[in-house]
Protein backbone atom coordinates (compact mmCIF):
# COMPACT_ATOMS: atom_id res chain seq x y z
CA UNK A 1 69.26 -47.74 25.91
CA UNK A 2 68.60 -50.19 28.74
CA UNK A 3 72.08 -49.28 30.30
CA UNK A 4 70.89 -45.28 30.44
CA UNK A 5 68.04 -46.52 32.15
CA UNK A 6 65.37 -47.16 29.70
CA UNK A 7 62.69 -50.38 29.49
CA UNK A 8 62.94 -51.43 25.81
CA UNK A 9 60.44 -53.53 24.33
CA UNK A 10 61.82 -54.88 21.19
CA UNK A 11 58.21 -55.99 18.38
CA UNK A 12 60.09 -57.75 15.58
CA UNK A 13 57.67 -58.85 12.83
CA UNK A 14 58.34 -61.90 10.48
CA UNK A 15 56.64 -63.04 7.70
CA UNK A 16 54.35 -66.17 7.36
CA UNK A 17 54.20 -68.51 4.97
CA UNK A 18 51.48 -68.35 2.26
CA UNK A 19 51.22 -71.95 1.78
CA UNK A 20 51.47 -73.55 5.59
CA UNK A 21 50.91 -69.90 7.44
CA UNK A 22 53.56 -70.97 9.67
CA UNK A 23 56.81 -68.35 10.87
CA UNK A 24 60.26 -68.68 11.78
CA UNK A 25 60.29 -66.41 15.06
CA UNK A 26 63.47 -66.74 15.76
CA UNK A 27 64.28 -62.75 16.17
CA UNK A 28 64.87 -63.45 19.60
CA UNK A 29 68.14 -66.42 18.90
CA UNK A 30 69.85 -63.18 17.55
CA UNK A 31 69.52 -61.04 20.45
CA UNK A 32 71.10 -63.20 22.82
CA UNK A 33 72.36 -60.45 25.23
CA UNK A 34 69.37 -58.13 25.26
CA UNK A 35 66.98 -61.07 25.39
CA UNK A 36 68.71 -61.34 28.50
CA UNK A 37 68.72 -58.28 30.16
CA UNK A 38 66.00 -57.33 32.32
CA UNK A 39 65.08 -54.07 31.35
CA UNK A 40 63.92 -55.63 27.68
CA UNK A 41 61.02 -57.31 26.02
CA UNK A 42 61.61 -58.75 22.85
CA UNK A 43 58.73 -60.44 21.08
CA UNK A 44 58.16 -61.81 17.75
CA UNK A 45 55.17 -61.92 15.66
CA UNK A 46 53.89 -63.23 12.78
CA UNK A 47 52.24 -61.40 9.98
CA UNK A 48 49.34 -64.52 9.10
CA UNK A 49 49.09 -62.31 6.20
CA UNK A 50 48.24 -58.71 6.86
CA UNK A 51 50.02 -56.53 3.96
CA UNK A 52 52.33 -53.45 4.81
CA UNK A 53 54.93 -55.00 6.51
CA UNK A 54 53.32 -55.43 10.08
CA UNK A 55 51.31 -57.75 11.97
CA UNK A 56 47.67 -57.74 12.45
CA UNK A 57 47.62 -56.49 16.33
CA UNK A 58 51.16 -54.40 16.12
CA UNK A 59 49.50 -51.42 17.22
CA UNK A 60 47.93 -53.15 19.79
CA UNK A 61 51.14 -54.83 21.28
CA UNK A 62 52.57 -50.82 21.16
CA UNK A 63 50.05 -49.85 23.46
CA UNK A 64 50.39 -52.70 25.68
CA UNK A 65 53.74 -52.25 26.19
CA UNK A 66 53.52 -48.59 26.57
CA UNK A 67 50.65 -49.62 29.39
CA UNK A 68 53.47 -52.12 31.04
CA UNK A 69 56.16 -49.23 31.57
CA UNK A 70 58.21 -49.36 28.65
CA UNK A 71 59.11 -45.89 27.81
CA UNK A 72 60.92 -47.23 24.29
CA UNK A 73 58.80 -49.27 21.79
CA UNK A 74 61.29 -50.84 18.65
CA UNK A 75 59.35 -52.26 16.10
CA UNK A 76 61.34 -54.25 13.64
CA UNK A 77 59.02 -54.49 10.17
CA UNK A 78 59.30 -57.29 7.60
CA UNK A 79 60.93 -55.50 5.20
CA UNK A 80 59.91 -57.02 2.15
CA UNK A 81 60.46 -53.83 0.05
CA UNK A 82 59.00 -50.41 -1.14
CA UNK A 83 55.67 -51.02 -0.38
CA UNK A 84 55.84 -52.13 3.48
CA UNK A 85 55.05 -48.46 5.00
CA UNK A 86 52.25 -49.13 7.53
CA UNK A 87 54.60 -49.03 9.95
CA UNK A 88 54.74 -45.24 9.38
CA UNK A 89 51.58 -45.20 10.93
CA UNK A 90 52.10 -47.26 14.16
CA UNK A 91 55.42 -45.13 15.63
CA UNK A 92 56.54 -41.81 16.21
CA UNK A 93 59.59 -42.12 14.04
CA UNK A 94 60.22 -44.07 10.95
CA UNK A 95 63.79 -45.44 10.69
CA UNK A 96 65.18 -47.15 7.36
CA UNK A 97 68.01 -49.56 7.92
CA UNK A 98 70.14 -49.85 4.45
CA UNK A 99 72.52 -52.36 3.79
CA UNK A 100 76.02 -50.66 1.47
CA UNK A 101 77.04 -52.07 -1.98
CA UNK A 102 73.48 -53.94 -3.17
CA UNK A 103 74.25 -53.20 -6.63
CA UNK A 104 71.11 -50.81 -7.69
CA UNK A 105 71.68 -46.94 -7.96
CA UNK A 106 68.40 -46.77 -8.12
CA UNK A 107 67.70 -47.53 -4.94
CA UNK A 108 67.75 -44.20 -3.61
CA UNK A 109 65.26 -42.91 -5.90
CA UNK A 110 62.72 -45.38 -5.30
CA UNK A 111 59.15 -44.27 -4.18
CA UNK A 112 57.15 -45.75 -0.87
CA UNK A 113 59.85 -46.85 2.08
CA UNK A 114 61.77 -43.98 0.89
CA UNK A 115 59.24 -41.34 1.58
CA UNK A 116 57.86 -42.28 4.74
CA UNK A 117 61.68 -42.83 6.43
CA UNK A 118 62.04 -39.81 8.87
CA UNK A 119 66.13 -41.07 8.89
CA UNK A 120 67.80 -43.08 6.82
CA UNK A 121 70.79 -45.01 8.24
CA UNK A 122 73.76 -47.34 6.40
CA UNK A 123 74.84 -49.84 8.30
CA UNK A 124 77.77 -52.51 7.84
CA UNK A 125 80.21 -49.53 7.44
CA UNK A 126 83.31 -51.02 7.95
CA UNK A 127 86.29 -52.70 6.87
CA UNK A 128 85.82 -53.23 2.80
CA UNK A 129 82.01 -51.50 2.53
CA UNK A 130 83.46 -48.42 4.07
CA UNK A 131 83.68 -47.31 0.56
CA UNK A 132 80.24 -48.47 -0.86
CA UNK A 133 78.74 -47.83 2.50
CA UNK A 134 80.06 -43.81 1.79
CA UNK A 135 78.87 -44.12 -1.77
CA UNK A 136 74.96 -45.42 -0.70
CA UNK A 137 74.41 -42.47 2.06
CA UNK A 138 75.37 -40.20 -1.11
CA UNK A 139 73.20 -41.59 -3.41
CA UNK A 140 70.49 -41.66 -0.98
CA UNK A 141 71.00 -37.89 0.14
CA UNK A 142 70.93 -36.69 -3.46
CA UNK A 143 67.27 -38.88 -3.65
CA UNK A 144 66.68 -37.15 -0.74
CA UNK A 145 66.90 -33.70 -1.92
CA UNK A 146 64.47 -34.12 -4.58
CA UNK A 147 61.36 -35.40 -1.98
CA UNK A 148 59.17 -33.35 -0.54
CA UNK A 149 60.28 -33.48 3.38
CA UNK A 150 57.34 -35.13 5.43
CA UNK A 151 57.60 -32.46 8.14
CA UNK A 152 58.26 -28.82 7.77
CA UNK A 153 60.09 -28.79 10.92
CA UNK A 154 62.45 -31.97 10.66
CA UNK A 155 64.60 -33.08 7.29
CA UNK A 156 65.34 -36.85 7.00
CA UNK A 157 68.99 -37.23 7.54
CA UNK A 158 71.32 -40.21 6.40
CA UNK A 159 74.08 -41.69 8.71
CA UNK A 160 76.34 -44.69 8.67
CA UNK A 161 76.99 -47.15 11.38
CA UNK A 162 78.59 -50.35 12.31
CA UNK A 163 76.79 -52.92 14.94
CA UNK A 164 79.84 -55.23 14.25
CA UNK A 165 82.49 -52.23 15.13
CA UNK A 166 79.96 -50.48 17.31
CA UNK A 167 80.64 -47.02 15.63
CA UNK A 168 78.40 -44.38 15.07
CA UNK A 169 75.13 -46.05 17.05
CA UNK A 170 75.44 -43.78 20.24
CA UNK A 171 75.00 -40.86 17.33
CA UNK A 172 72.18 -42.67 15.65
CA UNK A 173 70.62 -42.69 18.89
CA UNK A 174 71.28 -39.10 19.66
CA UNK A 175 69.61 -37.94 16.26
CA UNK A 176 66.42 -40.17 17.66
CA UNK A 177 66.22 -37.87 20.84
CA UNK A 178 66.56 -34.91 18.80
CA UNK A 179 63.71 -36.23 16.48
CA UNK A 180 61.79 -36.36 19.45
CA UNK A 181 62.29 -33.45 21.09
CA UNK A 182 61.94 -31.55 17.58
CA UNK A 183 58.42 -33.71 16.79
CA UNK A 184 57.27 -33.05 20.66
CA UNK A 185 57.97 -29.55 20.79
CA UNK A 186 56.94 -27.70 17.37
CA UNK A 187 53.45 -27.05 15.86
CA UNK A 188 51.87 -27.44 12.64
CA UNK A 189 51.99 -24.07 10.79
CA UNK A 190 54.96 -23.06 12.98
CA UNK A 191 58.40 -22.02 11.65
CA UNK A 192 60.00 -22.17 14.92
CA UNK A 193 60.30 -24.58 18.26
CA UNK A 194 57.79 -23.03 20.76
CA UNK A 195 59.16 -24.96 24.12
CA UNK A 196 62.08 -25.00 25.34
CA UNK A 197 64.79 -28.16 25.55
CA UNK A 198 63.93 -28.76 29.47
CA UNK A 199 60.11 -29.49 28.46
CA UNK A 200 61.69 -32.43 25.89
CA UNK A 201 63.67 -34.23 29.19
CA UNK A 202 60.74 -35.60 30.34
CA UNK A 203 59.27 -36.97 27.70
CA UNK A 204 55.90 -34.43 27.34
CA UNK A 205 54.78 -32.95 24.21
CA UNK A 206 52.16 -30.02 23.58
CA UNK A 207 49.11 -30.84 23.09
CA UNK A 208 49.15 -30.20 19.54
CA UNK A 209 52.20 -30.38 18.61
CA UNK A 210 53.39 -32.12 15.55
CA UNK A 211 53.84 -35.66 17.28
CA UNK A 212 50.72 -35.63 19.09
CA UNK A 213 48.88 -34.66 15.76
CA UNK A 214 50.45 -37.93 14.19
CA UNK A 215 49.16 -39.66 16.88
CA UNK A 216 45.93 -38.76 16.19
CA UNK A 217 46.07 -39.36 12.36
CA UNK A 218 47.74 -42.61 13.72
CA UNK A 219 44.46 -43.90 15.19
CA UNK A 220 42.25 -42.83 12.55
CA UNK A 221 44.09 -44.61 9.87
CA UNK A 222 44.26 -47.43 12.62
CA UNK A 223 40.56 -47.41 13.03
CA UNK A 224 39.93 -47.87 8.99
CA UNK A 225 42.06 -50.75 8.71
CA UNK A 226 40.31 -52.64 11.73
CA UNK A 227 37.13 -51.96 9.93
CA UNK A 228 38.43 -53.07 7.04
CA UNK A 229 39.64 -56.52 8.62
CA UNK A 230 36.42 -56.93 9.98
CA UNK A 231 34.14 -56.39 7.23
CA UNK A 232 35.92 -58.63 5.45
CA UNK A 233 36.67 -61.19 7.96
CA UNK A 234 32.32 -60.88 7.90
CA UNK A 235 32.48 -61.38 4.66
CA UNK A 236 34.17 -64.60 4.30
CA UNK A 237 31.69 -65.85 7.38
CA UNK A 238 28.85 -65.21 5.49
CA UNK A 239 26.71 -68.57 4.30
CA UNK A 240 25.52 -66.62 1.56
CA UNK A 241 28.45 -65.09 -0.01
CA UNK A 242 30.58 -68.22 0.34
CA UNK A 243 28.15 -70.11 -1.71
CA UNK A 244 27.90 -67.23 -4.44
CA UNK A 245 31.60 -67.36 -4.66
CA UNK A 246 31.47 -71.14 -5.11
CA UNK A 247 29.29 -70.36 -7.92
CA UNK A 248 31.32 -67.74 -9.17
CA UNK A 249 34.33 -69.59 -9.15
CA UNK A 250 32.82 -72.26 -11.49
CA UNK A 251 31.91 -69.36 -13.62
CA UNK A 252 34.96 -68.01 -13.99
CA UNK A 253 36.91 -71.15 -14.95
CA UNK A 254 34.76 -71.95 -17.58
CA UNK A 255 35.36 -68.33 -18.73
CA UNK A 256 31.79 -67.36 -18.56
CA UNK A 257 32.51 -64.38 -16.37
CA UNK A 258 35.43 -61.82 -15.63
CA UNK A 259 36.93 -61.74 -12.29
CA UNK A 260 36.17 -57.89 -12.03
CA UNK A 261 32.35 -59.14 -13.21
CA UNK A 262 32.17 -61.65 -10.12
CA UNK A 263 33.34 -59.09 -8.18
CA UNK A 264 30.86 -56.53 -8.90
CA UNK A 265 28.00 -59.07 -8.43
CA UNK A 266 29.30 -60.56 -4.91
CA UNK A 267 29.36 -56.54 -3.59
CA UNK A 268 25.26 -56.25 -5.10
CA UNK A 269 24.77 -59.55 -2.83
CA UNK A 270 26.05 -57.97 0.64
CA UNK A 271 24.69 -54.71 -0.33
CA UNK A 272 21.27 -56.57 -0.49
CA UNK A 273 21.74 -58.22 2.63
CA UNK A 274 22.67 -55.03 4.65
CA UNK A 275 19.20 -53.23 2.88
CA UNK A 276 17.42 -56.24 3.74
């Protein structure tokens, strides 16, 4: 990418520890070349646990980086399993990176990562996992064929590559552009591209076309998690609901109330403080 020109910023999230908070970082000891290269940003940031498989201000380190020039935003998640999709809402295109021959043929099938992927692609495809690496893009096709497509316009596809060999990631990146130009150039309610392929060189999109759209539903569901954070980042500030939960918490280890129960009661105690 940064060889055709482009100013990659490279957002690779890792996951903190539960017990000390603390993070490896160390993303950026495996990119030796492109942490080099001038054209490329590569930061890494720790989750301090926010769920979904991104950090806290990821969306907010898109923009940035968006605002500093960088026309190509990667954003590596944690990848903890099925359930890490909030990236889906923080970039234009999903991409699910699948390792061959891990032993469940069920993996295809599964719900959550699998859904939200807008293409799926097998990497390590070479020398003995050619084979297995064949067999997983199969398996995840056939899973494939039996979701409902997130766009009416684009169907996921599966592809195999090999960053050791360096096969097949010039065509991974092709399929990217032509996600993009599909996404930037089609409308919701459409059954055919409305622009033609010179509008896509530059980048623009319609104003309501299908990527823009996502955008939007981007921010929204952006928006309700920062109020989310911050009503219960109040929460835990609170004098008043700190020592009710003190309370509570003796409660409920002598068994005297249910954790839904203590629950319920410290909601009634900031409900009275916001009537109050």
């Amino acid at each position: 990418m940064t060889a055709e020109g482009h100013r990659v910023a490279v957002i690779a999230i890792d996951p903190s520890s539960s017990r000390t908070g603390g993070s490896i970082l160390g993303d950026k000891t495996r990119m030796t070349m492109l942490s080099r290269d001038a054209k490329a940003f590569v930061r890494p940031a720790a989750t301090w646990g926010t769920l979904g498989g991104l950090a806290q201000y990821t969306n907010d380190v898109v923009l940035l980086c968006e605002a500093c020039g960088y026309d190509i935003v990667l954003v590596e998640t944690v990848g903890l399993g099925q359930s890490e999709v909030a990236v889906d809402d923080a970039v234009d295109m999903c991409m699910l990176l699948l390792p061959p021959a891990t032993g469940d043929d069920l993996q295809g099938v599964k719900k959550g990562i699998m859904e939200v992927a807008d293409l799926v692609v097998i990497n390590k495809s070479d020398g003995d996992l050619i084979t297995p690496a064949r067999h997983a893009a199969s398996s995840v096709r056939q899973a494939l064929s039996l979701s409902r497509p997130k766009s009416r316009h684009w169907k996921t596809k599966v592809m195999r590559c090999s960053a050791l060999m360096d096969e097949g990631i010039e065509d991974v990146w092709d399929t990217v552009r032509e996600y993009r130009h599909v996404m930037s150039n089609t409308f919701p309610g459409s059954k055919t591209t409305t622009c033609s392929e010179s509008n896509d060189s530059s980048g623009e999109s319609g104003q309501n076309s299908e990527l823009v759209q996502k955008r939007a539903r981007q921010s929204r569901e952006w928006m309700l998690r920062q109020f989310q954070a911050r009503v219960l980042r109040e929460l835990k500030e609170d004098v008043d609901i700190s020592k009710l939960e003190s309370e509570l918490e003796t409660e409920l280890i002598a068994g005297h109330v249910t954790p839904r129960a203590a629950a319920g009661r410290l909601l009634e105690e900031f409900r009275g403080q916001r009537r109050s």
